[in-house]
PDB file of N, CA and C in Angstrom:
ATOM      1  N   UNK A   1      -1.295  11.356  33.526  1.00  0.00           N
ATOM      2  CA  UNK A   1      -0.840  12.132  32.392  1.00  0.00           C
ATOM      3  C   UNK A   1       0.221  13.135  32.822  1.00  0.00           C
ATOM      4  N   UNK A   2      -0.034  13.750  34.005  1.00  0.00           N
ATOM      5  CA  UNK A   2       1.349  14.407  34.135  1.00  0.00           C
ATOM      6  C   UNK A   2       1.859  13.734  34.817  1.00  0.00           C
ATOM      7  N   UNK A   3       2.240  12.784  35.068  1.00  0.00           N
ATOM      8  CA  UNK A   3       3.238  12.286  35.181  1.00  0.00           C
ATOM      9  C   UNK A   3       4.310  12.327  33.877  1.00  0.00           C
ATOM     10  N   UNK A   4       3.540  11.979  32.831  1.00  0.00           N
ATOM     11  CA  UNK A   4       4.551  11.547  31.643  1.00  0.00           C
ATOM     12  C   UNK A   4       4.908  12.581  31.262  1.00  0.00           C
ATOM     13  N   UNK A   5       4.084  14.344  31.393  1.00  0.00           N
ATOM     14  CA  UNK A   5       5.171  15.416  31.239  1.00  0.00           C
ATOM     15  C   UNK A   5       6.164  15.805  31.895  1.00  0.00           C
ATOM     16  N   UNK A   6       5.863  15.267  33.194  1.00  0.00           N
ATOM     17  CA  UNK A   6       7.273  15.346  34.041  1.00  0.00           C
ATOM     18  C   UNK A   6       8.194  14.352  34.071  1.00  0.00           C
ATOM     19  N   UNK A   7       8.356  13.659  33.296  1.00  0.00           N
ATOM     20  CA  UNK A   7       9.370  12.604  33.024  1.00  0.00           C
ATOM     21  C   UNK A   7       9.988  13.341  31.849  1.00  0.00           C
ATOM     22  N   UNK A   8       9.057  14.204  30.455  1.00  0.00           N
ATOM     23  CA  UNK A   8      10.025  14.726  29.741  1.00  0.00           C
ATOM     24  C   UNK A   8      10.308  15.986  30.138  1.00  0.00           C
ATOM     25  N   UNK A   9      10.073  16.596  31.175  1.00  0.00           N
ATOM     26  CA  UNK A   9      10.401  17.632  31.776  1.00  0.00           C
ATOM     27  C   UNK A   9      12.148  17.174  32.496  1.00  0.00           C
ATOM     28  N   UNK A  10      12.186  15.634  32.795  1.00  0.00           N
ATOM     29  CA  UNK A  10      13.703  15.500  33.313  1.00  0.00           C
ATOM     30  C   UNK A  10      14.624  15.186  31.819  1.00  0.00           C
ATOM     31  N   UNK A  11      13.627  13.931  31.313  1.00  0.00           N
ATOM     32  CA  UNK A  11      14.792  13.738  29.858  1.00  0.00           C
ATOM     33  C   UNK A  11      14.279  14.587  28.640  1.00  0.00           C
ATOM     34  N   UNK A  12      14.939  15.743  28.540  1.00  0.00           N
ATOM     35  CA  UNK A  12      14.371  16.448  27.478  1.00  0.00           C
ATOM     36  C   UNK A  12      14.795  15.564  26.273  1.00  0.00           C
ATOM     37  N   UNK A  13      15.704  14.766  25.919  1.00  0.00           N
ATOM     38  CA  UNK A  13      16.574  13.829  25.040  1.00  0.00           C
ATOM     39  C   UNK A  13      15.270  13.073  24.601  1.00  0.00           C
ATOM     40  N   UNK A  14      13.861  12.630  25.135  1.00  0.00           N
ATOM     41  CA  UNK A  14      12.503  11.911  24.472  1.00  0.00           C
ATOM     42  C   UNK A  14      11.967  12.805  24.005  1.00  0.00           C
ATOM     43  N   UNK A  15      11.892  14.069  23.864  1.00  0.00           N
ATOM     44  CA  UNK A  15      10.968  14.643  22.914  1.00  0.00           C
ATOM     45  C   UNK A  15      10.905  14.234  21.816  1.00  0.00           C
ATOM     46  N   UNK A  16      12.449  14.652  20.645  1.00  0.00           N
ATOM     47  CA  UNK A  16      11.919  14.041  19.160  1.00  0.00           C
ATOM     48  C   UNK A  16      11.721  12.831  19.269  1.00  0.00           C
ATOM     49  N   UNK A  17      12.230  11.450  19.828  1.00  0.00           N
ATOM     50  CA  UNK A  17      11.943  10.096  19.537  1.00  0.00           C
ATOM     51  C   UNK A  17      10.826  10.360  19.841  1.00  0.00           C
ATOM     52  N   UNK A  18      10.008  10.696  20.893  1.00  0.00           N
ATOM     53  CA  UNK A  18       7.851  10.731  20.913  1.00  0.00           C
ATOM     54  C   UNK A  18       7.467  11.599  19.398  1.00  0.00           C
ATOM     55  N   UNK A  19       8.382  12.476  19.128  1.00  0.00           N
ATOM     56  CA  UNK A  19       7.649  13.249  17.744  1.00  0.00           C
ATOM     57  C   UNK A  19       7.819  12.224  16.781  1.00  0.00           C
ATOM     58  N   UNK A  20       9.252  11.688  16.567  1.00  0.00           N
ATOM     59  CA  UNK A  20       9.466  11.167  15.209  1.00  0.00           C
ATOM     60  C   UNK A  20       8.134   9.246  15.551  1.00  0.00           C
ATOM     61  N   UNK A  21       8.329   8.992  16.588  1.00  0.00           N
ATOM     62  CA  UNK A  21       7.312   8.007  16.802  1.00  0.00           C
ATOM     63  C   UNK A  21       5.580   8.455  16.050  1.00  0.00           C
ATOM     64  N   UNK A  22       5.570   9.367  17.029  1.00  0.00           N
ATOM     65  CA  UNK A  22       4.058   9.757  16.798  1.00  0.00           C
ATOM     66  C   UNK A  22       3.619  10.190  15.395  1.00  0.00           C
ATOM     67  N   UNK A  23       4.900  10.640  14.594  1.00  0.00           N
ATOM     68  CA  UNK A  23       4.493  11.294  13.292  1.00  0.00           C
ATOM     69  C   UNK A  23       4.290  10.199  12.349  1.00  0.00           C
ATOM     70  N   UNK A  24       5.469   8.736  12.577  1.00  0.00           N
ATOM     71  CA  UNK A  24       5.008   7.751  11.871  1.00  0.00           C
ATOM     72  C   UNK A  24       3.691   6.481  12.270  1.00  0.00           C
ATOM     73  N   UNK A  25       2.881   7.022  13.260  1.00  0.00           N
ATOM     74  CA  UNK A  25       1.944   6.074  14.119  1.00  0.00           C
ATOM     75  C   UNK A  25       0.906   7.145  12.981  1.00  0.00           C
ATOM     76  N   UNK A  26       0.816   8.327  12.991  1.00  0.00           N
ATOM     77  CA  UNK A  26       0.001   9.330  12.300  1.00  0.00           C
ATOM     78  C   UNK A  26      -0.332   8.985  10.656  1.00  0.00           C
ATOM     79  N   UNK A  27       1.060   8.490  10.150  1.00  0.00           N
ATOM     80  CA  UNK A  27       1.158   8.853   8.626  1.00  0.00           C
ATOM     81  C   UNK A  27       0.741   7.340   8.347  1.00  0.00           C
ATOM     82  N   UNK A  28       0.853   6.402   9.440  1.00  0.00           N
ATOM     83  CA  UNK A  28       0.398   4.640   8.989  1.00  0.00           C
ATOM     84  C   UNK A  28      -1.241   4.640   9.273  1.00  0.00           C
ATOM     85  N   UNK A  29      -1.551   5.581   9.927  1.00  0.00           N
ATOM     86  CA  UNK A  29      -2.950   5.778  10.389  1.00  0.00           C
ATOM     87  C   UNK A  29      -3.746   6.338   9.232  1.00  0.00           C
ATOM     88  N   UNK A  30      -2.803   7.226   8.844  1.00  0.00           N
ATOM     89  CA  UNK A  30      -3.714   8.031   7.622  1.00  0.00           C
ATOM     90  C   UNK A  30      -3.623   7.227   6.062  1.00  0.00           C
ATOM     91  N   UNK A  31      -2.429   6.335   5.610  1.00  0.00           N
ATOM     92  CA  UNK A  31      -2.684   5.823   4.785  1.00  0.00           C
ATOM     93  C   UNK A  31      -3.170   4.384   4.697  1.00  0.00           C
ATOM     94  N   UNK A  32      -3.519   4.070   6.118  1.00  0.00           N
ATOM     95  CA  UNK A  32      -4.458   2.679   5.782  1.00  0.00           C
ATOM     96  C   UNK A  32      -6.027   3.510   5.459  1.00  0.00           C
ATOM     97  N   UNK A  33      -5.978   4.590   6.167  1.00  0.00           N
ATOM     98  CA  UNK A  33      -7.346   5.066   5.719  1.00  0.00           C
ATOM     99  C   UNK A  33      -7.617   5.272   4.722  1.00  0.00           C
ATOM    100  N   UNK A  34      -6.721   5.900   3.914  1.00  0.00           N
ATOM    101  CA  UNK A  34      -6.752   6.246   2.535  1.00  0.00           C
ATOM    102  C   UNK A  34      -7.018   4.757   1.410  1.00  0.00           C
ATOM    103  N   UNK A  35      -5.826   3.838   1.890  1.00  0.00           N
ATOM    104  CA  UNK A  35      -6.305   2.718   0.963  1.00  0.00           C
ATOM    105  C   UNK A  35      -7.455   2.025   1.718  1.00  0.00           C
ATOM    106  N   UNK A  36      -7.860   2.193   2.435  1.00  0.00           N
ATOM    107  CA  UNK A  36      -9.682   1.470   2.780  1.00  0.00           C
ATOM    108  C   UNK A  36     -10.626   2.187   2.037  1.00  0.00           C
ATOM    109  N   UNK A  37     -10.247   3.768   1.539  1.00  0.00           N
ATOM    110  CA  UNK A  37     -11.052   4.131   1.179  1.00  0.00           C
ATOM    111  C   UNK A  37     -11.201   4.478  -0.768  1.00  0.00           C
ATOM    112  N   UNK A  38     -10.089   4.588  -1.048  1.00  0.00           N
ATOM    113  CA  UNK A  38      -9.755   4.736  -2.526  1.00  0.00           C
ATOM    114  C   UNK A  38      -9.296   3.379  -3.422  1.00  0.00           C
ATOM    115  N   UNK A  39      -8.769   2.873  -2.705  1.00  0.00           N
ATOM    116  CA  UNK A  39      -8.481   1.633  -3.297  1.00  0.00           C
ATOM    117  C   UNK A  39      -9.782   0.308  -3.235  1.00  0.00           C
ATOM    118  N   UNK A  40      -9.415   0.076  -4.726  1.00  0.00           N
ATOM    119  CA  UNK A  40     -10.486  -1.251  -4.768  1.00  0.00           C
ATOM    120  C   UNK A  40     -10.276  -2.572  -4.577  1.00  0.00           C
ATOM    121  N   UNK A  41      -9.143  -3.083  -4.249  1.00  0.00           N
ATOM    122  CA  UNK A  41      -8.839  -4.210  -3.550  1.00  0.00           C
ATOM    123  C   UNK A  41      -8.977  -4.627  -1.956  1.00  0.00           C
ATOM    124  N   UNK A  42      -9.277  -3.566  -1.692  1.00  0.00           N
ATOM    125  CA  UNK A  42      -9.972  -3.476  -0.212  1.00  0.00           C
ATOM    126  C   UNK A  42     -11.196  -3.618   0.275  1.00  0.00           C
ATOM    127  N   UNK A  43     -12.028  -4.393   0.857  1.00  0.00           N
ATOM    128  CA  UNK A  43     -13.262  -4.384   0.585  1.00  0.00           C
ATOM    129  C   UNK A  43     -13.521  -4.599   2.338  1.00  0.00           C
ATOM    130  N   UNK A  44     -15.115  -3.735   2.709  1.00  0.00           N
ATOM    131  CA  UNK A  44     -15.321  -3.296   3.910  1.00  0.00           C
ATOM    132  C   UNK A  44     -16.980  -3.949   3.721  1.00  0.00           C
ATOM    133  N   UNK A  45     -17.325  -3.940   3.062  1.00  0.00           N
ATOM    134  CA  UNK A  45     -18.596  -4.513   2.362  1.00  0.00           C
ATOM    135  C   UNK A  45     -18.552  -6.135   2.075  1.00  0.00           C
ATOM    136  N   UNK A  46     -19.137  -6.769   2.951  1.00  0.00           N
ATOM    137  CA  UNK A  46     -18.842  -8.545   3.096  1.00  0.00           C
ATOM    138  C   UNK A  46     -20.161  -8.933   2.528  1.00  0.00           C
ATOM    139  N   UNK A  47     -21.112  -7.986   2.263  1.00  0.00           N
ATOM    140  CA  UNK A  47     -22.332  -8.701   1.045  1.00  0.00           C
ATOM    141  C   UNK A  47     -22.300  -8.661  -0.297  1.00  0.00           C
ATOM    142  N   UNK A  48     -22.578  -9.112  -1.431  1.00  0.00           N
ATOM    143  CA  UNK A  48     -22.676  -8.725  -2.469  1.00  0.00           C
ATOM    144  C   UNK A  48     -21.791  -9.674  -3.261  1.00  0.00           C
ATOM    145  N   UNK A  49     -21.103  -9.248  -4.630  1.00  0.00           N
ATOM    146  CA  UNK A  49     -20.645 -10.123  -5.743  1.00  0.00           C
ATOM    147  C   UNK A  49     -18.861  -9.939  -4.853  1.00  0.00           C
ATOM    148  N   UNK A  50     -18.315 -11.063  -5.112  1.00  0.00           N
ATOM    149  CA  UNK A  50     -16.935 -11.204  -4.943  1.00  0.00           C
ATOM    150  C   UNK A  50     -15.970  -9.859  -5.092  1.00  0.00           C
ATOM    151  N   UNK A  51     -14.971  -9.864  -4.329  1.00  0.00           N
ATOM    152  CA  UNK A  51     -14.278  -8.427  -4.485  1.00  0.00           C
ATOM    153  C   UNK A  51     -13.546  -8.264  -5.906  1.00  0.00           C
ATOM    154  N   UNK A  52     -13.075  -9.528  -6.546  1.00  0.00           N
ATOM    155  CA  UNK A  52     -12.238  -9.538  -8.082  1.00  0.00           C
ATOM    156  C   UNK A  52     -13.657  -9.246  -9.144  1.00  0.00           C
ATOM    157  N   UNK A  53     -14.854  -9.473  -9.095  1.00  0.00           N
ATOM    158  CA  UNK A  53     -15.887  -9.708  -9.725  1.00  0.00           C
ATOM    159  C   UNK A  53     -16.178  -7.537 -10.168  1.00  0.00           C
ATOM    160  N   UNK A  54     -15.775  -7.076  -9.220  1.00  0.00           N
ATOM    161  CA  UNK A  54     -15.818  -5.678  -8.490  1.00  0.00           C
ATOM    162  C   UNK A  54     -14.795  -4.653  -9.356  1.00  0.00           C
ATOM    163  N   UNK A  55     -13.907  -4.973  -9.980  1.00  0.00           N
ATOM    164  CA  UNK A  55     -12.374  -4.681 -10.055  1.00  0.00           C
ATOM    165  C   UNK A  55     -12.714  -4.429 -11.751  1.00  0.00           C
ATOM    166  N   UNK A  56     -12.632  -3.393 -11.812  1.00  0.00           N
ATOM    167  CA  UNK A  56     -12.519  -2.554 -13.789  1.00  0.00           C
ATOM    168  C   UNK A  56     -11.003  -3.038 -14.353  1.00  0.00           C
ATOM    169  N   UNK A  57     -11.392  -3.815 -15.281  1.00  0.00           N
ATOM    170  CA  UNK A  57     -10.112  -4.566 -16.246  1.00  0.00           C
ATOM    171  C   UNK A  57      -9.420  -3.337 -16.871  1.00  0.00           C
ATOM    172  N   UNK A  58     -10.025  -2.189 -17.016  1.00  0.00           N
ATOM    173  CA  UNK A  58      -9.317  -1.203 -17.500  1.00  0.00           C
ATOM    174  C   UNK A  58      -8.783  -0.288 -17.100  1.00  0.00           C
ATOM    175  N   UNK A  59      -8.987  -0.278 -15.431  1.00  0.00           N
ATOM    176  CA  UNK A  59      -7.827   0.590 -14.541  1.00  0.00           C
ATOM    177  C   UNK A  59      -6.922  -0.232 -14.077  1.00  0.00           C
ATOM    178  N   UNK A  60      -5.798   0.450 -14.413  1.00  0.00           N
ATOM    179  CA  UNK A  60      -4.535  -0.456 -13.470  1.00  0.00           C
ATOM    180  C   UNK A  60      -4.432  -0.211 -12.198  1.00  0.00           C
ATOM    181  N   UNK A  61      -4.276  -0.904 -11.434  1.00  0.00           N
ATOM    182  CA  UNK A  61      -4.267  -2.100 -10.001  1.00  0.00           C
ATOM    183  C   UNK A  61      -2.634  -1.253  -9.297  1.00  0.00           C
ATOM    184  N   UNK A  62      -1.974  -1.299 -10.267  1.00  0.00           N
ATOM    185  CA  UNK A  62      -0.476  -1.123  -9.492  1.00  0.00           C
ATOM    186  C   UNK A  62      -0.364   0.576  -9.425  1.00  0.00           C
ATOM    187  N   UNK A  63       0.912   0.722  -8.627  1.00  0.00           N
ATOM    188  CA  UNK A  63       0.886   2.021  -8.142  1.00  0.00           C
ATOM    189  C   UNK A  63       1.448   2.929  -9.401  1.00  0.00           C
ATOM    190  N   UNK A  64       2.646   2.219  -9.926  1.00  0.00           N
ATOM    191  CA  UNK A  64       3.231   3.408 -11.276  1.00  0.00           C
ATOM    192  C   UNK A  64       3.836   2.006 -12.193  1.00  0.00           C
ATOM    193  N   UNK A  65       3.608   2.401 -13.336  1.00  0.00           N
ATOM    194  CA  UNK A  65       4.115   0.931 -14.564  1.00  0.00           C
ATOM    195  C   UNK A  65       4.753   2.024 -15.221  1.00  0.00           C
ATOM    196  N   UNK A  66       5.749   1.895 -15.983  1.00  0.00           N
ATOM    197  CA  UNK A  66       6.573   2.770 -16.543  1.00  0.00           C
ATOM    198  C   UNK A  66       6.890   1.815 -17.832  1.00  0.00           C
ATOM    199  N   UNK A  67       6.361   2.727 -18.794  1.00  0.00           N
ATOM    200  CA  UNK A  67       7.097   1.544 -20.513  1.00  0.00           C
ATOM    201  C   UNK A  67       6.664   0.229 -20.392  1.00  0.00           C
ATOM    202  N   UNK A  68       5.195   0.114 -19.789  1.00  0.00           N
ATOM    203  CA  UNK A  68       4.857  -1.032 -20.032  1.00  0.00           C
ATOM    204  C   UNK A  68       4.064  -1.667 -21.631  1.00  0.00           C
ATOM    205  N   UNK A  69       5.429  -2.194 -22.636  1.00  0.00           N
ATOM    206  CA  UNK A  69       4.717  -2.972 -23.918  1.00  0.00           C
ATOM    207  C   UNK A  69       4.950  -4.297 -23.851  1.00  0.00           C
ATOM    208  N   UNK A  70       3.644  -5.177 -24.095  1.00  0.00           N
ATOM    209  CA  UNK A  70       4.226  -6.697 -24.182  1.00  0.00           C
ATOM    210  C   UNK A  70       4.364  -7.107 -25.441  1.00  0.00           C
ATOM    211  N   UNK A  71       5.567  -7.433 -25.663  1.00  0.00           N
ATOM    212  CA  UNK A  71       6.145  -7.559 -27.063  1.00  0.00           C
ATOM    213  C   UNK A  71       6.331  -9.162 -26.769  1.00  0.00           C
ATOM    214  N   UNK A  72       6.272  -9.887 -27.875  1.00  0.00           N
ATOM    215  CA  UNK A  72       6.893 -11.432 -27.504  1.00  0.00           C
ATOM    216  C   UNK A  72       8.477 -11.430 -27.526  1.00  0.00           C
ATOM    217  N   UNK A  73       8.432 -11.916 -27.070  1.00  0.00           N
ATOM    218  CA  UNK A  73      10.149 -12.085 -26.660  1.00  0.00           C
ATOM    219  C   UNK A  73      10.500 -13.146 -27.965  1.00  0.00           C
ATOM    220  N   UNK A  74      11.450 -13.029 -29.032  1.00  0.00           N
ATOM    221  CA  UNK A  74      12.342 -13.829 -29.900  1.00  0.00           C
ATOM    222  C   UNK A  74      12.631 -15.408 -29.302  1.00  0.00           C
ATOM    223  N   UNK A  75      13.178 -15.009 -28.172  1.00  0.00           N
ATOM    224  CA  UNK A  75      13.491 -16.417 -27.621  1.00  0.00           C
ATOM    225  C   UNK A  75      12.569 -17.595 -27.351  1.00  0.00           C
ATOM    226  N   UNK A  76      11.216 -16.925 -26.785  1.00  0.00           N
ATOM    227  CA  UNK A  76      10.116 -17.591 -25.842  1.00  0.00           C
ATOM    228  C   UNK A  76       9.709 -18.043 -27.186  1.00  0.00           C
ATOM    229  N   UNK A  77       9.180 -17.088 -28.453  1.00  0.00           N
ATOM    230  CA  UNK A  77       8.798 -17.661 -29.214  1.00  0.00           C
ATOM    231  C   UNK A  77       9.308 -19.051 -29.999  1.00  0.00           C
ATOM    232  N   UNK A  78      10.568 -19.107 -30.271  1.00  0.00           N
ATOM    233  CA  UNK A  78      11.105 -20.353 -30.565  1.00  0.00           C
ATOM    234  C   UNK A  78      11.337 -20.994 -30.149  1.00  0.00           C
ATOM    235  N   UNK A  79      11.472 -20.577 -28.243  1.00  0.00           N
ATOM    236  CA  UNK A  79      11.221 -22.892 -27.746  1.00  0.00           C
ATOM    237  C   UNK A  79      10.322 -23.057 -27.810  1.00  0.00           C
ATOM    238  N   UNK A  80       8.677 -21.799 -28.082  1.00  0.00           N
ATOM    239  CA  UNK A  80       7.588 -22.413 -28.007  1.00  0.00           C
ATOM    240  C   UNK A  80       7.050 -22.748 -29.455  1.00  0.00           C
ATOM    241  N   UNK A  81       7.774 -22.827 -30.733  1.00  0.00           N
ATOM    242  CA  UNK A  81       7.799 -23.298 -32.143  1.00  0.00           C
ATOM    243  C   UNK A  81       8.495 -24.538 -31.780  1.00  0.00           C
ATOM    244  N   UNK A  82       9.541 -25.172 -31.292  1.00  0.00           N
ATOM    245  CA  UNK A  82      10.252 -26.252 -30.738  1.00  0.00           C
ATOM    246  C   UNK A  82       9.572 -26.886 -29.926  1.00  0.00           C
ATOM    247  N   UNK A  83       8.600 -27.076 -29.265  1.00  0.00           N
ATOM    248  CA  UNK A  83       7.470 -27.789 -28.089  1.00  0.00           C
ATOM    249  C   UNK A  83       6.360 -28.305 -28.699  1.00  0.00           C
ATOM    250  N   UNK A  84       6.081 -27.335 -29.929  1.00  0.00           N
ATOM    251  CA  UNK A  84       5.015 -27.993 -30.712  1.00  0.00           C
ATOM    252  C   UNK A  84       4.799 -29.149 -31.293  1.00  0.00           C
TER     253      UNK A  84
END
């Protein structure tokens, strides 16, 4: 171990690349934890009913939906009056 402080004791030029490294090894660490633990598509528990079986139809799944209305589309509707 000191060895490796005396290596940045010669290249002071590795400090931030070890910070900016270590800060993103930190922040991938902390949000797999987070989705193992808040998120329900993740499952840590291998007994029981299927993980989709698990999953509330009435919370949304995705991260942000913005103006989501499903309107039929004009078009779709009339090749699908034309197919009939």
């Amino acid at each position: 171990m000191s060895a490796f402080f005396q290596l940045l004791r010669k290249r002071k030029e590795l400090i931030p690349l070890i910070g900016f490294v270590g800060m993103a090894a930190g922040g991938a660490a902390c949000a797999s934890i987070y989705f193992l633990l808040t998120k329900t598509d993740v499952v840590i528990n291998r007994s029981g009913p299927e993980p989709w079986e698990r999953i509330d139809p009435s919370k949304p799944q995705k991260f942000i939906t913005i103006n989501q209305q499903w309107k039929p589309v004009p078009e779709l509707e009339y090749v699908k009056s034309l197919t009939k």
